[in-house]
PDB file of N, CA and C in Angstrom:
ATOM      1  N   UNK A   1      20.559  54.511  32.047  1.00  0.00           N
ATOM      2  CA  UNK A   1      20.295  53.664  33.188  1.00  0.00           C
ATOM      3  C   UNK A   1      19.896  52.259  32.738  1.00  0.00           C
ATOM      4  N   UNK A   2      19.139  52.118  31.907  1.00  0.00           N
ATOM      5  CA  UNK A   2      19.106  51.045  31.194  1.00  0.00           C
ATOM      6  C   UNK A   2      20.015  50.093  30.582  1.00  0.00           C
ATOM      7  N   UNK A   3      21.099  50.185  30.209  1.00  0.00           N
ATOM      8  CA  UNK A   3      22.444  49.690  30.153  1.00  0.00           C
ATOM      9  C   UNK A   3      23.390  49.050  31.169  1.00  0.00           C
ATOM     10  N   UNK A   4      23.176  49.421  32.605  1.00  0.00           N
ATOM     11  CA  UNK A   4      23.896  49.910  33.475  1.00  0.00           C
ATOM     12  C   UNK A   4      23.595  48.259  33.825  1.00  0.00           C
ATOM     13  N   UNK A   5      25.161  47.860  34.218  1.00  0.00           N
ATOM     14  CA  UNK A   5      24.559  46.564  35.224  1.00  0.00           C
ATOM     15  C   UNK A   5      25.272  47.111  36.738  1.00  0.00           C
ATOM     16  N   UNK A   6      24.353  46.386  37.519  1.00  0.00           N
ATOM     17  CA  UNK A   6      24.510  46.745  39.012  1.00  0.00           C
ATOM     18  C   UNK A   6      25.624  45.656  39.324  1.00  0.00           C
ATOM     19  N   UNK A   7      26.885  45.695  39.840  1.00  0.00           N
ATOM     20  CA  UNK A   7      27.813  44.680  40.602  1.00  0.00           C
ATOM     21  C   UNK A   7      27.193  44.457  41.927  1.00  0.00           C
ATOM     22  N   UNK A   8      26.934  43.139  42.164  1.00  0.00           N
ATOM     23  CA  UNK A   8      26.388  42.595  43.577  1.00  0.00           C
ATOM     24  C   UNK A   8      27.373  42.941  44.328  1.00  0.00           C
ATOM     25  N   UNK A   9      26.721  43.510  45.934  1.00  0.00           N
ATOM     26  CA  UNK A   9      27.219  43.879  47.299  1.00  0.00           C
ATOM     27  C   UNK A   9      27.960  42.978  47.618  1.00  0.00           C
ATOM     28  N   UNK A  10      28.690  43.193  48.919  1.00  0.00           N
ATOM     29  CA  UNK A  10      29.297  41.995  49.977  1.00  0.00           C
ATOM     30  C   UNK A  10      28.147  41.330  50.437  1.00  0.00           C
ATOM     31  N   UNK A  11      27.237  41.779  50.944  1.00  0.00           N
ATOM     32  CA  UNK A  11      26.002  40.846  51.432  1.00  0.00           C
ATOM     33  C   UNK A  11      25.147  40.142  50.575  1.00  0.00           C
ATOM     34  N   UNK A  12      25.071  40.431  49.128  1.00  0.00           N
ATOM     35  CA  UNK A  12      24.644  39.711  48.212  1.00  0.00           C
ATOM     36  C   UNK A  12      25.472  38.178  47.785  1.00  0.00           C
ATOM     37  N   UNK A  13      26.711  38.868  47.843  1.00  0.00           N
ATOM     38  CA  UNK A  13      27.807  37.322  47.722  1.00  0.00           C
ATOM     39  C   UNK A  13      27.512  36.116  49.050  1.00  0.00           C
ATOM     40  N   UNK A  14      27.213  36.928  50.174  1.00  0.00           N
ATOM     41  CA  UNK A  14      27.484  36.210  51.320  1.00  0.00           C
ATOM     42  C   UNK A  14      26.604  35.467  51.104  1.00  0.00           C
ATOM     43  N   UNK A  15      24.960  36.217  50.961  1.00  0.00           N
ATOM     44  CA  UNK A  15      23.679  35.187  50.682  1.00  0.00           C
ATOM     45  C   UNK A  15      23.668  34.283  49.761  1.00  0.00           C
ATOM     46  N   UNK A  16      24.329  34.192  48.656  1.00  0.00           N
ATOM     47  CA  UNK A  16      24.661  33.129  47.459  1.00  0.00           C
ATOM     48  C   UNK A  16      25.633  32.501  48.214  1.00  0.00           C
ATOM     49  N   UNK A  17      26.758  32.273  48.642  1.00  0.00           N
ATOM     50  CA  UNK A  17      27.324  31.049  49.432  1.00  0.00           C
ATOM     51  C   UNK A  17      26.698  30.397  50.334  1.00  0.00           C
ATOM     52  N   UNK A  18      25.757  31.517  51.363  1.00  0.00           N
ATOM     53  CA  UNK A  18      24.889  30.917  52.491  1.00  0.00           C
ATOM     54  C   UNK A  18      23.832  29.945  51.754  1.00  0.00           C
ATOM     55  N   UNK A  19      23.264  30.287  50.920  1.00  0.00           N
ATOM     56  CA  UNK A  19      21.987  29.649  50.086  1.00  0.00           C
ATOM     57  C   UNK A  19      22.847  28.322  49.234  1.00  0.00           C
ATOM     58  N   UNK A  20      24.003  28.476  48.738  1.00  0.00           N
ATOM     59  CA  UNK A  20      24.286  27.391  47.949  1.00  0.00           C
ATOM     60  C   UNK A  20      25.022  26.155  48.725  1.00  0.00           C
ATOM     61  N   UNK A  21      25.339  26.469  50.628  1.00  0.00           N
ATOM     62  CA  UNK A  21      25.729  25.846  51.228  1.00  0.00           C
ATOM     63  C   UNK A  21      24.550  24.902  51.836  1.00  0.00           C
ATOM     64  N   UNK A  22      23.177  25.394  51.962  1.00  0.00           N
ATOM     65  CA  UNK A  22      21.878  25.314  53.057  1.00  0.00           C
ATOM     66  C   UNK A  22      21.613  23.901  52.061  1.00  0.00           C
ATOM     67  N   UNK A  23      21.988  24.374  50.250  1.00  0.00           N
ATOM     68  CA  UNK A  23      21.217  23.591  49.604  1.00  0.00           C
ATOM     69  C   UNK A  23      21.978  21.951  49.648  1.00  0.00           C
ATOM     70  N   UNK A  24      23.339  22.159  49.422  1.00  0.00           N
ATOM     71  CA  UNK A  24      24.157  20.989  49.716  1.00  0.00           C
ATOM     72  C   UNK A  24      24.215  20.306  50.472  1.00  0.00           C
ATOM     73  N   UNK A  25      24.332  20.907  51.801  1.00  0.00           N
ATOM     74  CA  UNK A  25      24.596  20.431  53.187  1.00  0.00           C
ATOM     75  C   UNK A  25      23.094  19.747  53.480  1.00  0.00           C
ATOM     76  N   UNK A  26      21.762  20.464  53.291  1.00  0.00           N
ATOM     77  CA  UNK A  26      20.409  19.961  53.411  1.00  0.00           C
ATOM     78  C   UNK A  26      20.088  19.004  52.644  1.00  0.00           C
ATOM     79  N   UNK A  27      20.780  19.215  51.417  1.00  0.00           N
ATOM     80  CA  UNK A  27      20.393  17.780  50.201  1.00  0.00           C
ATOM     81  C   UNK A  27      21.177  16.590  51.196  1.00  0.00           C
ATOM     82  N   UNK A  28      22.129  16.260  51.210  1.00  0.00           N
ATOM     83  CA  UNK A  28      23.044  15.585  51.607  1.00  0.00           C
ATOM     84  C   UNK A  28      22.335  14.654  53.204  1.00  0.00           C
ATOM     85  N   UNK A  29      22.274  16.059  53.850  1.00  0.00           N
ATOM     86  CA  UNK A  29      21.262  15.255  55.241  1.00  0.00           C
ATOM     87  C   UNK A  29      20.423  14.486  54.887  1.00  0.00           C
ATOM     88  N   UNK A  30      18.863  15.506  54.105  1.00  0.00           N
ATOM     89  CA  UNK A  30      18.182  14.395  53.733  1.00  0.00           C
ATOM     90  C   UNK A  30      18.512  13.029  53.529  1.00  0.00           C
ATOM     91  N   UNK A  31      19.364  12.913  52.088  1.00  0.00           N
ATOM     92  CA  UNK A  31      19.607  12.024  52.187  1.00  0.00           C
ATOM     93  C   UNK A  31      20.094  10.785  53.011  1.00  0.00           C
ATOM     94  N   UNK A  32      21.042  11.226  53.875  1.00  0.00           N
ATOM     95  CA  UNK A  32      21.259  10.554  54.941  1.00  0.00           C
ATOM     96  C   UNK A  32      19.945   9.465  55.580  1.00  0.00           C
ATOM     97  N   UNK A  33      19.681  10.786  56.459  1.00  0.00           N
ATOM     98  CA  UNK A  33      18.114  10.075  56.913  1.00  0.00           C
ATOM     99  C   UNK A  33      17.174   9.772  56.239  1.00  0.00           C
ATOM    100  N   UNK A  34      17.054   9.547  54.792  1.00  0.00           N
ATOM    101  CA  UNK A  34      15.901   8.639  53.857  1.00  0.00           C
ATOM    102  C   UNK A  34      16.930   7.233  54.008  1.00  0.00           C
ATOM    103  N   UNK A  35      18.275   7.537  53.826  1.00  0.00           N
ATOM    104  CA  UNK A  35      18.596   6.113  53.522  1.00  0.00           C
ATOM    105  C   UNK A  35      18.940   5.487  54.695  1.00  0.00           C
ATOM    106  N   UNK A  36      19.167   5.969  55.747  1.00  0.00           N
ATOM    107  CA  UNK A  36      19.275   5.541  57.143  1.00  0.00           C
ATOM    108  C   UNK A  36      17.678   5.173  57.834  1.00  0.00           C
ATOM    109  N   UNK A  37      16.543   5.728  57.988  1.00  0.00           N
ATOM    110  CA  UNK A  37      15.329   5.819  58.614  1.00  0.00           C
ATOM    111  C   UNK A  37      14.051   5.080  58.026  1.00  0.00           C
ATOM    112  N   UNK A  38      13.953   5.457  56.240  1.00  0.00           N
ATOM    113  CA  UNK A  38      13.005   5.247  55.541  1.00  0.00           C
ATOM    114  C   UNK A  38      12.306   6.598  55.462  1.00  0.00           C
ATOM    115  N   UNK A  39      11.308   6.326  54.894  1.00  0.00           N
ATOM    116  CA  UNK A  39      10.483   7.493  54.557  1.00  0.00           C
ATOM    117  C   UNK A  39       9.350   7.209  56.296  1.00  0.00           C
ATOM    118  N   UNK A  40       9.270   8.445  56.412  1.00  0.00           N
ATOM    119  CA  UNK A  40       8.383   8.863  57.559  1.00  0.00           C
ATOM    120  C   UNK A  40       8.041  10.026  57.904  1.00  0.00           C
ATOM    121  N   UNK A  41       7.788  10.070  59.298  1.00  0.00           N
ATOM    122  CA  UNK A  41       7.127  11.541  59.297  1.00  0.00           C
ATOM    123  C   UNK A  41       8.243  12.284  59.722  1.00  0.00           C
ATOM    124  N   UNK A  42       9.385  11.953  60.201  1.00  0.00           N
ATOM    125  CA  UNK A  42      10.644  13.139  60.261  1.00  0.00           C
ATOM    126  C   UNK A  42      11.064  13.528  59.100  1.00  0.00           C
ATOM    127  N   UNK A  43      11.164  12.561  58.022  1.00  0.00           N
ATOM    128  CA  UNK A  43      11.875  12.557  57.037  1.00  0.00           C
ATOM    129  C   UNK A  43      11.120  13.422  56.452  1.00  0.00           C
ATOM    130  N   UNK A  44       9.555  13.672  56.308  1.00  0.00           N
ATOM    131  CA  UNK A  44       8.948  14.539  55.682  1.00  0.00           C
ATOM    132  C   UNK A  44       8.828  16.102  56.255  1.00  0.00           C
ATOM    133  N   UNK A  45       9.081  16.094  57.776  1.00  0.00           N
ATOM    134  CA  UNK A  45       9.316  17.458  58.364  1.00  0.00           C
ATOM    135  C   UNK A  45      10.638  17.403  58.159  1.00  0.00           C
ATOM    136  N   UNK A  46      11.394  16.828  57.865  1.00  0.00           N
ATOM    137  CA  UNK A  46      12.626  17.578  57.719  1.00  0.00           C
ATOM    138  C   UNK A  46      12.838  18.148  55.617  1.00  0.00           C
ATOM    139  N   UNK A  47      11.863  17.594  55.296  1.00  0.00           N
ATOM    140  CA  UNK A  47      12.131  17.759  53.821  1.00  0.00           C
ATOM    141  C   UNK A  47      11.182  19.040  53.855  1.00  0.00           C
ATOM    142  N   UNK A  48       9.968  19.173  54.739  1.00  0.00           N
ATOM    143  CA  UNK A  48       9.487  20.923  54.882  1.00  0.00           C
ATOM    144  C   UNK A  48      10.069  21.872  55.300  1.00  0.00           C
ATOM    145  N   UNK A  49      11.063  21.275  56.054  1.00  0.00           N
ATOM    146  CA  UNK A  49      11.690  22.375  56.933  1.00  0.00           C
ATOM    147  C   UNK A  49      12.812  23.303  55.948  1.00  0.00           C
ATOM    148  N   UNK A  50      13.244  21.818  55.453  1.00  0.00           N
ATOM    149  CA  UNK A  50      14.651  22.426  54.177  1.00  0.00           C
ATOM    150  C   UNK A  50      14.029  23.025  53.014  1.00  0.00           C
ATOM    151  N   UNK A  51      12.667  23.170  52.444  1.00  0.00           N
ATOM    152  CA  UNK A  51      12.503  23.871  51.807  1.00  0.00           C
ATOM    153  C   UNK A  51      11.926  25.014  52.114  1.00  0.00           C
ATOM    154  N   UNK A  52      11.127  25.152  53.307  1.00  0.00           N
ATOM    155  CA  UNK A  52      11.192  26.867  54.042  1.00  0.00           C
ATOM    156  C   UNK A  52      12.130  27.724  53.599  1.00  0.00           C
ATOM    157  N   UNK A  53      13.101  27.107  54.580  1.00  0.00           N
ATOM    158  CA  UNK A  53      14.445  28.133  54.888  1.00  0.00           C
ATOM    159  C   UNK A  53      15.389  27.862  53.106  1.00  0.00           C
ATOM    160  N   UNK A  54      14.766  26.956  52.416  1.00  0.00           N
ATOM    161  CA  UNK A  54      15.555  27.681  50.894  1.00  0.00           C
ATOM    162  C   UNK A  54      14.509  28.679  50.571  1.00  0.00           C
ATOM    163  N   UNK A  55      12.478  28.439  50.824  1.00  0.00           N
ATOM    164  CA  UNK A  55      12.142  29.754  49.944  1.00  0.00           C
ATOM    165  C   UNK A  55      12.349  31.147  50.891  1.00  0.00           C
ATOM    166  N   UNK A  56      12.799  30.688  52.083  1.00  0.00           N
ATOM    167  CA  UNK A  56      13.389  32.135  52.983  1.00  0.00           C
ATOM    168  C   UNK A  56      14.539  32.936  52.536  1.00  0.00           C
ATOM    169  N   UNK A  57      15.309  32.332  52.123  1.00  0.00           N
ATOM    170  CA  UNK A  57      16.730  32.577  51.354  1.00  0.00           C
ATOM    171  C   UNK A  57      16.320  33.254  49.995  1.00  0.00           C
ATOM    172  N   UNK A  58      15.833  32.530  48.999  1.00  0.00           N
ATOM    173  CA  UNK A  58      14.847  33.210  47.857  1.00  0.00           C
ATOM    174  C   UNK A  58      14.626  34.330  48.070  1.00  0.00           C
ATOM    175  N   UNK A  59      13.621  34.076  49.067  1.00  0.00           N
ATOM    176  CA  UNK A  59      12.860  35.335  49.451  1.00  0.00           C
ATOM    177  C   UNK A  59      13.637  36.939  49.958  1.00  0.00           C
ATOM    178  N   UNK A  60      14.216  36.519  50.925  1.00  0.00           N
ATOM    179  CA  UNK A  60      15.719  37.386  51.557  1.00  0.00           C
ATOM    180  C   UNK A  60      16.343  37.940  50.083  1.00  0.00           C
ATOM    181  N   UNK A  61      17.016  37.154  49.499  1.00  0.00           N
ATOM    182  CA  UNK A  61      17.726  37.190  48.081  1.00  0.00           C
ATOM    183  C   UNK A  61      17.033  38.682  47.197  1.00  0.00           C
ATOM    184  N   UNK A  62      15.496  37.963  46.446  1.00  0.00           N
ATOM    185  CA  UNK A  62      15.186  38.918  46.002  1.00  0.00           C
ATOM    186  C   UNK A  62      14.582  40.256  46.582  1.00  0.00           C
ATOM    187  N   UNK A  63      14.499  40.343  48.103  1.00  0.00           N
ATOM    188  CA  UNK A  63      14.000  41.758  48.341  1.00  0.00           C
ATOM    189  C   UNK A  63      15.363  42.661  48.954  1.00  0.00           C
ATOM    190  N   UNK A  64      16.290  41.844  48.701  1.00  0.00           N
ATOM    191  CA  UNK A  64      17.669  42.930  48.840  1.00  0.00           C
ATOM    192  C   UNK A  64      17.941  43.302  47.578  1.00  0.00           C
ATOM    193  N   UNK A  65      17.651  42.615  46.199  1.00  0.00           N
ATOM    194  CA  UNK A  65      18.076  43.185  45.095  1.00  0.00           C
ATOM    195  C   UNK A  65      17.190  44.458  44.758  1.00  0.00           C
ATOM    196  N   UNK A  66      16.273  43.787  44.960  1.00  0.00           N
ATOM    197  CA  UNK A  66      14.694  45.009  45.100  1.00  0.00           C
ATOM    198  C   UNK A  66      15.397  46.517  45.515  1.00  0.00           C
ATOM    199  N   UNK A  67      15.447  46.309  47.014  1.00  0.00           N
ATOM    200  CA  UNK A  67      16.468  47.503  47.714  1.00  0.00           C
ATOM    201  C   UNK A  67      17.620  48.274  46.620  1.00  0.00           C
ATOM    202  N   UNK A  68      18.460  47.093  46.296  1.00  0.00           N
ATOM    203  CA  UNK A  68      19.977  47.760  45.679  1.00  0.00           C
ATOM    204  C   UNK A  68      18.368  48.531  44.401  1.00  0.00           C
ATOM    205  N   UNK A  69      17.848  47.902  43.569  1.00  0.00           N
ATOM    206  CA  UNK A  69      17.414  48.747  42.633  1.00  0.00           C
ATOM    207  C   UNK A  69      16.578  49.794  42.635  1.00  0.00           C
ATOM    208  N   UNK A  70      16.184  49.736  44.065  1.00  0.00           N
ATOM    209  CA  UNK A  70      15.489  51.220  44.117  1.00  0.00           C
ATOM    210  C   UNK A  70      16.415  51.870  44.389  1.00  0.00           C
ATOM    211  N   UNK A  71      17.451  51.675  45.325  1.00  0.00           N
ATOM    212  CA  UNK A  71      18.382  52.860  45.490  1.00  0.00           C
ATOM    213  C   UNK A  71      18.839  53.312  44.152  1.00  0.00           C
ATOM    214  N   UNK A  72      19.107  52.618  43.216  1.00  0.00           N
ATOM    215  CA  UNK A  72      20.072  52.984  42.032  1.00  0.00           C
ATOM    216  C   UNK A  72      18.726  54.017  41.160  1.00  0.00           C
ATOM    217  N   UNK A  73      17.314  53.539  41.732  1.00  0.00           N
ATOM    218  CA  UNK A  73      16.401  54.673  40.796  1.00  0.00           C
ATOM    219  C   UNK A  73      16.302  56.027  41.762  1.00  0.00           C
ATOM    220  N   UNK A  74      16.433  55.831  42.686  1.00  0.00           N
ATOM    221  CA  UNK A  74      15.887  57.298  43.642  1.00  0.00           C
ATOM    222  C   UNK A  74      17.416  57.813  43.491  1.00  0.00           C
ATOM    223  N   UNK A  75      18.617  57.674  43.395  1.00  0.00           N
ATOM    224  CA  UNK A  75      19.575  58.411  42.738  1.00  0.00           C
ATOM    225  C   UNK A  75      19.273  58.958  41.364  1.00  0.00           C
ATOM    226  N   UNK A  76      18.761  58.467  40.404  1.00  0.00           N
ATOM    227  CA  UNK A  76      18.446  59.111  39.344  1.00  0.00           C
ATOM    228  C   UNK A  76      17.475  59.955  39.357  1.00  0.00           C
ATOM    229  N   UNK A  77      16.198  59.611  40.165  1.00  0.00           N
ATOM    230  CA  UNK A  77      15.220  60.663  40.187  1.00  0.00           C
ATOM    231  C   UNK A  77      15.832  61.597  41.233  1.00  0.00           C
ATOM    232  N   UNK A  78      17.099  61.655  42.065  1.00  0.00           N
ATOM    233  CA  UNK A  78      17.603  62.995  43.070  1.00  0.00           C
ATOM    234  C   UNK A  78      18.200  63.772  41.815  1.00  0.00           C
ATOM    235  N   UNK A  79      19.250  63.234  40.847  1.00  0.00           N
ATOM    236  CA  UNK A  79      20.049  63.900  40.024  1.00  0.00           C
ATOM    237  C   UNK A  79      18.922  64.772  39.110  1.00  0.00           C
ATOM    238  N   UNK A  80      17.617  63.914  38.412  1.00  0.00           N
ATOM    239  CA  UNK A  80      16.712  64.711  37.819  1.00  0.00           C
ATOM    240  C   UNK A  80      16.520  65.949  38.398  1.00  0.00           C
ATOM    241  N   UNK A  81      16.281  65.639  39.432  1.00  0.00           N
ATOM    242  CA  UNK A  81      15.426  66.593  40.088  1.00  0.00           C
ATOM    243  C   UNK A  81      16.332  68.067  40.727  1.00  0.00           C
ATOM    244  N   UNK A  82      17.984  67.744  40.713  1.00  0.00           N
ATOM    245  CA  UNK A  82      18.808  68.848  40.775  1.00  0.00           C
ATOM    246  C   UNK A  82      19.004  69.273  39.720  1.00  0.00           C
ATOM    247  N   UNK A  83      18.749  69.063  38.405  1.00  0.00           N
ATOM    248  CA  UNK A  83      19.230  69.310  36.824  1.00  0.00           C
ATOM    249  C   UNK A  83      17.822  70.207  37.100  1.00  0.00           C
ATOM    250  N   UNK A  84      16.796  69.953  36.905  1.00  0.00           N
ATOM    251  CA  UNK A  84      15.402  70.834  37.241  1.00  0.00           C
ATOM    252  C   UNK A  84      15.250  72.088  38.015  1.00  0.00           C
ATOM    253  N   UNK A  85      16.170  71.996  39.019  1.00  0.00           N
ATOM    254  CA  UNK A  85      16.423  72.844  40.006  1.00  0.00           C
ATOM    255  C   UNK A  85      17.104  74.175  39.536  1.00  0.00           C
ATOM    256  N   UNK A  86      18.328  73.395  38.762  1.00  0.00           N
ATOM    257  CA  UNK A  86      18.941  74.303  37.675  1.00  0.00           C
ATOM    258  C   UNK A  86      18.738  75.198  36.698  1.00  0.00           C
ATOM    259  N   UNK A  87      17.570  74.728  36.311  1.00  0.00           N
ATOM    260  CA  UNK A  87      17.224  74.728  34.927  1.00  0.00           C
ATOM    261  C   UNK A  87      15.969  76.035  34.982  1.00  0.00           C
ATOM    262  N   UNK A  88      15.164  75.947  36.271  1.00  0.00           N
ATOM    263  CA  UNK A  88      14.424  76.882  37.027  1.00  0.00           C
ATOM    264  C   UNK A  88      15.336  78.206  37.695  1.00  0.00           C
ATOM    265  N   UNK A  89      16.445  78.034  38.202  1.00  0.00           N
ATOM    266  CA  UNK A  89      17.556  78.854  38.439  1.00  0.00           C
ATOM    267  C   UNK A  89      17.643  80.139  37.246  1.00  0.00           C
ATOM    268  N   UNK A  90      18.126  79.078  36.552  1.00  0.00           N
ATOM    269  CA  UNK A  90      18.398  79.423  35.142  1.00  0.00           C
ATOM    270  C   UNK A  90      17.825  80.740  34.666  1.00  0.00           C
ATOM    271  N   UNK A  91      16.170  80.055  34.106  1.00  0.00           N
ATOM    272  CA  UNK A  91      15.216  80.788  33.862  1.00  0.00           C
ATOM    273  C   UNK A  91      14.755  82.408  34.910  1.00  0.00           C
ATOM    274  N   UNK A  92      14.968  82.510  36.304  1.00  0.00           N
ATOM    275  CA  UNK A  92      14.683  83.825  36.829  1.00  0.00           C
ATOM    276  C   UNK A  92      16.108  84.777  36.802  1.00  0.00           C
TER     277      UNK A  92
END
């Protein structure tokens, strides 16, 4: 199991385009409105706002990998635990 690499889901790909689009498209605005407005107080709620929803994305990101890797351990501890099953079989 240790060897093993996990291939990312369809919903894992989707969140890496969604996240690498939020970051472009949000860099880009900003910019816009710093060089259109000046620095102010939109410009600074909008520079909080765009980094929320990137550490939301982060955040989203790593507790689905979390998920894929527990599933991939509670399959190994089900297979243990039928080899055990066996193995008790066995023995009566």
């Amino acid at each position: 199991m240790r060897g093993e690499i996990r291939k990312p889901t369809l919903y894992e790909k989707i969140l890496l385009i969604i996240g690498i689009l939020v970051l472009i498209i949000g860099f880009s605005f900003i910019q816009k409105v710093a060089v259109s407005t000046g620095f102010g107080y939109e410009l600074l709620s909008l520079i909080f706002l765009w980094l929320i929803l990137v550490t939301l994305i982060i955040i989203l990101s790593a507790s689905e990998n979390m998920k894929e890797e527990l599933k991939v351990v509670a399959q190994a501890e089900l297979a243990e635990v039928r080899l055990m099953r066996q193995e008790m079989k066995k023995k009566r």
